[in-house]
N, C-alpha and C. Protein backbone atom coordinates (compact mmCIF):
# COMPACT_ATOMS: atom_id res chain seq x y z
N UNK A 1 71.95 110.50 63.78
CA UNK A 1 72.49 109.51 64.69
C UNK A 1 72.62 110.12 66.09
N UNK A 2 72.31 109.34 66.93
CA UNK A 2 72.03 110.01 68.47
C UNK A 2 73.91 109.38 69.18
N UNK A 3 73.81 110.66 69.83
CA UNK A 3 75.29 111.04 70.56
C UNK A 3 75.37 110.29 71.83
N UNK A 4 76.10 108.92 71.89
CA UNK A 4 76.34 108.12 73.32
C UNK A 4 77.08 109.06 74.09
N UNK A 5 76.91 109.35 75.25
CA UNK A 5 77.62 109.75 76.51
C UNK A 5 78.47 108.80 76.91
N UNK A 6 79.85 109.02 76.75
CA UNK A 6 80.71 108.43 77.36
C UNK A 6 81.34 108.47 78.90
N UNK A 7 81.30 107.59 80.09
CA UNK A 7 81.69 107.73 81.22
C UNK A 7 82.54 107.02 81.79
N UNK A 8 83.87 107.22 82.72
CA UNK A 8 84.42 106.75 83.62
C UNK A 8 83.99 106.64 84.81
N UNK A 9 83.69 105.21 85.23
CA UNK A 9 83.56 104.73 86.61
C UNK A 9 84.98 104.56 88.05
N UNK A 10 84.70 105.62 88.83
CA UNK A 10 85.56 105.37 89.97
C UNK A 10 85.01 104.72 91.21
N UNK A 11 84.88 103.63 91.16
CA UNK A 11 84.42 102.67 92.68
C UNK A 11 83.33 101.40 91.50
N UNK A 12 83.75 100.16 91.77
CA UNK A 12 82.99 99.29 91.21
C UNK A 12 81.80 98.45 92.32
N UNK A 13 82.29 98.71 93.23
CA UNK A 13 81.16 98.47 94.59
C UNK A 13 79.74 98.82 94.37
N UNK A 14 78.77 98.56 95.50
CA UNK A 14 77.24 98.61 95.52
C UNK A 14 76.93 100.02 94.97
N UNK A 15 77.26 100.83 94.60
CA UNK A 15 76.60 102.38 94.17
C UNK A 15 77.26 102.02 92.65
N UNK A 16 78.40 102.10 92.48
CA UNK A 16 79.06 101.77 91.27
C UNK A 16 78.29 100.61 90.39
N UNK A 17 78.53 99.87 90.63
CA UNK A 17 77.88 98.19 90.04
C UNK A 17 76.34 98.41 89.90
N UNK A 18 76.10 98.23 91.11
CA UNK A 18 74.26 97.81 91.24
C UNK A 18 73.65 98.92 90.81
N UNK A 19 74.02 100.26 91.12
CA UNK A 19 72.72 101.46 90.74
C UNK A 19 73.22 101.77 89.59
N UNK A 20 74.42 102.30 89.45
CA UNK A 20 75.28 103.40 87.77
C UNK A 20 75.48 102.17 86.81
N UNK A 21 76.16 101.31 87.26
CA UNK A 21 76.58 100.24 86.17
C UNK A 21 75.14 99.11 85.83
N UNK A 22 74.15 99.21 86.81
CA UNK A 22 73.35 98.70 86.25
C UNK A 22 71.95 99.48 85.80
N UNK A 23 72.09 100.57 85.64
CA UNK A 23 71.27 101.64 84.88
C UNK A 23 71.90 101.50 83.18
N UNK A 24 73.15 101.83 83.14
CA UNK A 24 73.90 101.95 82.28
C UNK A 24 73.74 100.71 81.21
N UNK A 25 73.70 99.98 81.64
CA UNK A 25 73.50 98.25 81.24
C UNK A 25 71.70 98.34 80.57
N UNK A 26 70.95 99.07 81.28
CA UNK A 26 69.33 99.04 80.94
C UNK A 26 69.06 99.77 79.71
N UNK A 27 70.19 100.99 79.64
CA UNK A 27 70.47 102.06 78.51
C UNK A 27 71.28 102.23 77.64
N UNK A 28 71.68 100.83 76.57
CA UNK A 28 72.84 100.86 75.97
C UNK A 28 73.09 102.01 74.88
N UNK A 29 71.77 102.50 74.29
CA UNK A 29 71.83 103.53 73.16
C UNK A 29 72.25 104.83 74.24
N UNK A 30 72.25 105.46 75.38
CA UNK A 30 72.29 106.14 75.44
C UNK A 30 73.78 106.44 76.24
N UNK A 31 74.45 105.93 77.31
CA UNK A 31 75.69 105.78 77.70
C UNK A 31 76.15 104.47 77.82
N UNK A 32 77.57 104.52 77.63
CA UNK A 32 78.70 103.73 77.60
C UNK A 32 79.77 103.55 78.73
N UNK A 33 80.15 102.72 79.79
CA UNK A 33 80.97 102.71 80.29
C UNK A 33 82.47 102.32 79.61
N UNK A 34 83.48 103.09 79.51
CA UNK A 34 84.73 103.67 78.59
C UNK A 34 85.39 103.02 79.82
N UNK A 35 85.74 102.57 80.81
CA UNK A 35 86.76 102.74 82.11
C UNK A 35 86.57 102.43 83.43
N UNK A 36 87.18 102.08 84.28
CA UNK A 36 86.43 101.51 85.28
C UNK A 36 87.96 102.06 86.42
N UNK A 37 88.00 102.27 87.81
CA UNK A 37 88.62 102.49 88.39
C UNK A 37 88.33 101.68 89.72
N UNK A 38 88.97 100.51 89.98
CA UNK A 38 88.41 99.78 91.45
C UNK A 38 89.27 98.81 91.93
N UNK A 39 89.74 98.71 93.55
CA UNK A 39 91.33 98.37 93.63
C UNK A 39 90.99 96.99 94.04
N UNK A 40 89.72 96.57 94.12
CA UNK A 40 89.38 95.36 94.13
C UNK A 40 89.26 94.60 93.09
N UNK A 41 89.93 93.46 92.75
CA UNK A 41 90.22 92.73 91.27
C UNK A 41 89.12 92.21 91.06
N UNK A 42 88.23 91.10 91.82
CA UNK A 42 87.19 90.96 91.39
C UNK A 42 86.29 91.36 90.82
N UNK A 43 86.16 92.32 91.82
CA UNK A 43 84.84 93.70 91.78
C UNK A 43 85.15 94.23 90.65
N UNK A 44 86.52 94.59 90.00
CA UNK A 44 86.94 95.42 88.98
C UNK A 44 86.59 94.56 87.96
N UNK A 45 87.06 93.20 87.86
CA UNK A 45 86.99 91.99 86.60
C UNK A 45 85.39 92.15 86.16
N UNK A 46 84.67 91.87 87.18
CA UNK A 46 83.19 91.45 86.96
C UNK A 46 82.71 92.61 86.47
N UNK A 47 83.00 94.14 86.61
CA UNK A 47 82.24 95.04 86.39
C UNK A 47 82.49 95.41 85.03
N UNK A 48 83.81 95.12 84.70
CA UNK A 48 84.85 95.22 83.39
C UNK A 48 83.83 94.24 82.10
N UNK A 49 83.97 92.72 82.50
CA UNK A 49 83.46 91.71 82.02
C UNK A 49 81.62 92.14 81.62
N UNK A 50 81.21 92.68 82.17
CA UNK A 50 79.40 93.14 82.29
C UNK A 50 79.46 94.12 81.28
N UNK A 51 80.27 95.20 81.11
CA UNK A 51 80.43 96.99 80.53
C UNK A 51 81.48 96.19 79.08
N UNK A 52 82.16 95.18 79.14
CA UNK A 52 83.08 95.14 78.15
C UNK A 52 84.18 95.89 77.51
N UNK A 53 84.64 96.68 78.93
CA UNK A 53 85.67 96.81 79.31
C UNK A 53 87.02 96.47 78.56
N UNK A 54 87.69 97.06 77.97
CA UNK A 54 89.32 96.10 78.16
C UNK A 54 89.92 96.75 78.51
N UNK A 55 91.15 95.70 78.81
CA UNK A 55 92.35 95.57 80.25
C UNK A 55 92.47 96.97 80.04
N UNK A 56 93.37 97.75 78.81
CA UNK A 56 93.90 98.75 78.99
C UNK A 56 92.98 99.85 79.18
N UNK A 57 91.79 99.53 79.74
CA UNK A 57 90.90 100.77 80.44
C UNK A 57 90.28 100.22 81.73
N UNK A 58 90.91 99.12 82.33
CA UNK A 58 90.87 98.82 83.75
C UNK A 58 91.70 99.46 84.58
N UNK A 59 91.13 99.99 85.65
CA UNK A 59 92.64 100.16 86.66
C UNK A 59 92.24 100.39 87.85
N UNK A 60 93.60 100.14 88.72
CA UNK A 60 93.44 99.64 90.01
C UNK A 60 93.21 100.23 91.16
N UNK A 61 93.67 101.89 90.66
CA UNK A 61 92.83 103.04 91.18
C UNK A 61 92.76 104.33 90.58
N UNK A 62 91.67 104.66 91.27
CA UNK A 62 91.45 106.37 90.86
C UNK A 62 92.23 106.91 89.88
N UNK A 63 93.97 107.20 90.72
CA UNK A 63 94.80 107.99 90.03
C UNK A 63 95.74 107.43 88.87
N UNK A 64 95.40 106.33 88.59
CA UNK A 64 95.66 105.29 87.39
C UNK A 64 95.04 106.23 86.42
N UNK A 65 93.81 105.68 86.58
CA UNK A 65 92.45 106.18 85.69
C UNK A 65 92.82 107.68 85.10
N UNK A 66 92.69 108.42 86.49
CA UNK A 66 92.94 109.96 86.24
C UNK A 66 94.21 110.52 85.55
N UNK A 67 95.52 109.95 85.71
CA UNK A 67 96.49 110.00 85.19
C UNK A 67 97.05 110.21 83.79
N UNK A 68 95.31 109.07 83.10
CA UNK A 68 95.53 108.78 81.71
C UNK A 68 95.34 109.99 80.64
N UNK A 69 94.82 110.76 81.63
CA UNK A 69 93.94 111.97 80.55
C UNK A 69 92.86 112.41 80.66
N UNK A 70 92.15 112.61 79.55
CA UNK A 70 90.39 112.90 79.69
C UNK A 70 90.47 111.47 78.71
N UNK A 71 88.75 109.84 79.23
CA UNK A 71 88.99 109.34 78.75
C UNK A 71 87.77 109.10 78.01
N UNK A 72 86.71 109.64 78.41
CA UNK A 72 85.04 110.11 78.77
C UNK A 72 84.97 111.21 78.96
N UNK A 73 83.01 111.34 78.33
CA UNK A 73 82.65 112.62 78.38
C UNK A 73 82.34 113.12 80.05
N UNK A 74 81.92 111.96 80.75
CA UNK A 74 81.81 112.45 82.25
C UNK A 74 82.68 111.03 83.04
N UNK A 75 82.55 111.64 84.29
CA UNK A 75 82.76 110.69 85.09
C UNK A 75 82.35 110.65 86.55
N UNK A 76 82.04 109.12 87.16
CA UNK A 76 81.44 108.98 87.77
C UNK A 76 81.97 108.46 89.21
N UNK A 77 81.93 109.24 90.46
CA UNK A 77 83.02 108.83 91.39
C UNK A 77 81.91 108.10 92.39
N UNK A 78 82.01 107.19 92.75
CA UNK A 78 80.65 106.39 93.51
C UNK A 78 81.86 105.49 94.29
N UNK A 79 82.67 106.24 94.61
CA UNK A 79 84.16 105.55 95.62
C UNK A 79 83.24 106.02 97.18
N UNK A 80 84.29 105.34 98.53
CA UNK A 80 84.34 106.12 99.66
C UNK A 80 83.58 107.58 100.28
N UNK A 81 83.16 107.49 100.44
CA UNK A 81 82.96 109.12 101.11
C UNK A 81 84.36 109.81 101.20
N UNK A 82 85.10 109.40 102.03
CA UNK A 82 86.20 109.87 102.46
C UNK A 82 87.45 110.18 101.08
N UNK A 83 87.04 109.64 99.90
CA UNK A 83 87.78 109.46 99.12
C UNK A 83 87.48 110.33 97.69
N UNK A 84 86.91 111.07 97.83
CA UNK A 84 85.48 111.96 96.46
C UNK A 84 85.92 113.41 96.53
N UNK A 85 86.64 114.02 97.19
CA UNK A 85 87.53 115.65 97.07
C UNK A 85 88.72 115.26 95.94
N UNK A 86 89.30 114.61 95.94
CA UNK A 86 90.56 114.57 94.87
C UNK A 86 90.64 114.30 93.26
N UNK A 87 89.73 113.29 93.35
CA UNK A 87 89.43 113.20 92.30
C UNK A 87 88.58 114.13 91.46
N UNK A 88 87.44 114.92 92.15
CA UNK A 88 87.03 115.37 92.12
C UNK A 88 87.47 116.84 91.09
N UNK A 89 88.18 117.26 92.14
CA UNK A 89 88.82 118.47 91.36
C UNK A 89 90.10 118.11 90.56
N UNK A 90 90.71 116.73 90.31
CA UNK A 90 91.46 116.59 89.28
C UNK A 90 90.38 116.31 88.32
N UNK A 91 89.30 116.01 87.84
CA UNK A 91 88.71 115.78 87.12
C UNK A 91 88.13 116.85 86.74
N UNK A 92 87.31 117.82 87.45
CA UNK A 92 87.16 119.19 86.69
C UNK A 92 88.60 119.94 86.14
N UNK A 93 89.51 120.01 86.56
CA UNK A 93 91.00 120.03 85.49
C UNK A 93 90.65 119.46 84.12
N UNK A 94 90.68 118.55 84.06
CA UNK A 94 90.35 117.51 83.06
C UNK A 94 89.53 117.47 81.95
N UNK A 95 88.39 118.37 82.60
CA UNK A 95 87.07 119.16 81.68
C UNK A 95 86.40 118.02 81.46
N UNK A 96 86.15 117.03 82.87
CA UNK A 96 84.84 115.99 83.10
C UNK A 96 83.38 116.60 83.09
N UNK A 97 82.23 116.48 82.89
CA UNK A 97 81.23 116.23 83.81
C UNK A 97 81.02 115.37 84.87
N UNK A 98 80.80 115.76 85.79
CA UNK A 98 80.98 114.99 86.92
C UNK A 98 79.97 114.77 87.79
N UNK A 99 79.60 113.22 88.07
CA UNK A 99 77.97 112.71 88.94
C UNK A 99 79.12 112.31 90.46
N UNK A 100 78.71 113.17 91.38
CA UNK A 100 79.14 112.44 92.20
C UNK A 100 78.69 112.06 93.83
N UNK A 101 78.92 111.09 93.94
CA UNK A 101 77.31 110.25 95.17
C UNK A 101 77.74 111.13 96.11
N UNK A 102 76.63 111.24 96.57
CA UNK A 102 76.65 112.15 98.38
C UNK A 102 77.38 111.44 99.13
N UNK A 103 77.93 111.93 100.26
CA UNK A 103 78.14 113.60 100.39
C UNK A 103 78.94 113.68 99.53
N UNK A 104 79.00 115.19 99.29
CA UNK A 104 80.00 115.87 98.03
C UNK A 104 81.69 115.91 98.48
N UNK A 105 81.72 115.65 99.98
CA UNK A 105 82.58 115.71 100.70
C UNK A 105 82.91 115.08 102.30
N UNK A 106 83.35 115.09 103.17
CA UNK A 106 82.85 114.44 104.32
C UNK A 106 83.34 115.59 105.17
N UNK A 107 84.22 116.61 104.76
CA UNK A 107 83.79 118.19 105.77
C UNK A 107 83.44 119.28 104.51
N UNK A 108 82.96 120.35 105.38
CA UNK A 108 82.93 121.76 104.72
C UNK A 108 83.96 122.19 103.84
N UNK A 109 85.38 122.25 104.40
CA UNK A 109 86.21 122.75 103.68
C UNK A 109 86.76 121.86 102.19
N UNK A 110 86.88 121.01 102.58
CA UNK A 110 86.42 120.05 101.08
C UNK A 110 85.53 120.50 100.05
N UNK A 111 84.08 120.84 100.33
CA UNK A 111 82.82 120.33 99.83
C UNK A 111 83.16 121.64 99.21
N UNK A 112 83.54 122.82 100.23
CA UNK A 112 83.75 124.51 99.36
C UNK A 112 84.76 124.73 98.17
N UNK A 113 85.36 123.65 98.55
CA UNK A 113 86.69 123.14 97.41
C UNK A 113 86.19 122.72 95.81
N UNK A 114 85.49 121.98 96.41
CA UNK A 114 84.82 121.43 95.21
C UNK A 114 83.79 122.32 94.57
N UNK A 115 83.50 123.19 95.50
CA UNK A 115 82.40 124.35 94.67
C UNK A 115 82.88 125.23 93.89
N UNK A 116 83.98 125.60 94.64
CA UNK A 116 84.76 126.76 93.84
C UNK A 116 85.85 126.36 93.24
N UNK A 117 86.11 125.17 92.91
CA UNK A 117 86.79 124.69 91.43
C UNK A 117 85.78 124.66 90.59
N UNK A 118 84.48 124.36 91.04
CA UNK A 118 83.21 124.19 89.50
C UNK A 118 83.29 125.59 89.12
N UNK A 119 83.25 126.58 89.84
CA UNK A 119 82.89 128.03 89.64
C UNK A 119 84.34 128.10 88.56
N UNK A 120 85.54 128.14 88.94
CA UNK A 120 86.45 128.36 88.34
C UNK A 120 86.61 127.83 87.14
N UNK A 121 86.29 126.59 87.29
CA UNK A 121 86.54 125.58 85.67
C UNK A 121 85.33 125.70 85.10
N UNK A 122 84.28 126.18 85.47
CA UNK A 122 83.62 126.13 84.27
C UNK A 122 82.28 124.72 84.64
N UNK A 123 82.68 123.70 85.47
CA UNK A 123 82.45 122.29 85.39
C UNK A 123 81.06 121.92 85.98
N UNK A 124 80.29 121.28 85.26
CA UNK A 124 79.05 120.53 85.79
C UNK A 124 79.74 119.63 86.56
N UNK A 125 78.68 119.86 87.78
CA UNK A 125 79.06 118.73 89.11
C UNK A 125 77.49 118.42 89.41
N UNK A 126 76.95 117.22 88.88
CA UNK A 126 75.85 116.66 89.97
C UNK A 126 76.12 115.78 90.98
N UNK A 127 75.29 116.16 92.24
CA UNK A 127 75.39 115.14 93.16
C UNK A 127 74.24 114.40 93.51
N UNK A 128 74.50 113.35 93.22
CA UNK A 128 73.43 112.10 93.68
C UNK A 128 72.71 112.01 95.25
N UNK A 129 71.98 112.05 95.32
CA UNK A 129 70.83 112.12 96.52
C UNK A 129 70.27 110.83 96.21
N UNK A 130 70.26 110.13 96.52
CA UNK A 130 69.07 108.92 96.70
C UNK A 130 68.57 108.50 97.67
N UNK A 131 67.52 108.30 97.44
CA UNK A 131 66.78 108.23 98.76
C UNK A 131 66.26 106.39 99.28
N UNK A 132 67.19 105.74 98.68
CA UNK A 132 66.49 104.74 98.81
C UNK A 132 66.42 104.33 100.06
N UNK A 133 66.16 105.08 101.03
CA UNK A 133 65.87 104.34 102.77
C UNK A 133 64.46 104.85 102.92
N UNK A 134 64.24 105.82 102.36
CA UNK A 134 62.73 106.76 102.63
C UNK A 134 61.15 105.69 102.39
N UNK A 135 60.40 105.89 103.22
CA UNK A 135 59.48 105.10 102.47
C UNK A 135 58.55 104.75 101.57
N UNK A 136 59.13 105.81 100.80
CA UNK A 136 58.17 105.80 99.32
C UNK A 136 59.21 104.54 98.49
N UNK A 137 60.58 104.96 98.65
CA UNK A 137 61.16 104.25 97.55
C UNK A 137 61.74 102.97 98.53
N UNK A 138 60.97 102.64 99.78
CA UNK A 138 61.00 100.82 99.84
C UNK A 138 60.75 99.83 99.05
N UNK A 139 59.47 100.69 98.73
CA UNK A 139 58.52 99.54 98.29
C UNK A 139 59.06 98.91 97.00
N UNK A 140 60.11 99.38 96.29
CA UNK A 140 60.47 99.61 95.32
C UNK A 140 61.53 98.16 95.40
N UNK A 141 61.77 97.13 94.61
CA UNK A 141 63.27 96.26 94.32
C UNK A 141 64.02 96.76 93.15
N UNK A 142 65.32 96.39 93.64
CA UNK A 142 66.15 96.81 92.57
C UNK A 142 66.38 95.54 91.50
């Protein structure tokens, strides 16, 4: 029997929803959205309602989510720019794998933060690069 990857979503917006949550949706044998973190109710309902979600793994932000524990095998922060250092390294605490959208940070001293908590904990950190402005991947619809 093949091993689902379990993940927490932090940001239900256009990176969250349209690219992660709707990859995730294309790949049901292989990951599961467990959680959702987004302070917008809509955005949170609809993304909840799509992943099948329930209430008691909705929440209204980040440190809701993070608060609860470890709830997933990774998790996925596709929030703010400005908002991706905190969670970040509470989640390598946590002993997440962690995907998280560029930038890794929005200064240096952040971004070194986040390097040398991976070094320390142990923690896989990918960061998402996409290129979808480039013109190879125009031509491309989502």
């Amino acid at each position: 029997m093949k091993n689902i990857v379990t993940v927490a979503i932090l940001g239900a917006g256009n990176r969250g929803r349209e690219a992660y949550g709707q990859y995730i949706l294309e790949h049901p044998g292989d990951i599961k959205v467990v959680a959702v973190a987004e302070p917008d109710r809509e955005k949170r309902g609809l993304f909840a309602k799509e992943h099948k979600i329930s209430k008691a793994y909705q929440f209204k932000s980040q440190d809701e989510l993070l608060a609860k524990g470890r709830l997933a095998d990774g998790i996925i922060i596709a929030t703010l720019d400005t908002m991706h250092l905190k969670p970040a390294l509470i989640a390598m605490d946590k002993g997440y794998k962690i995907l998280l959208e560029k930038p890794i940070t929005i200064d240096l001293e952040g971004t070194l933060e986040i390097v040398n908590k991976a070094k320390e904990t142990g923690s896989k950190v990918l960061v998402a690069h996409v290129l979808r402005y480039t013109k190879f991947y125009r031509c491309f619809k989502y």
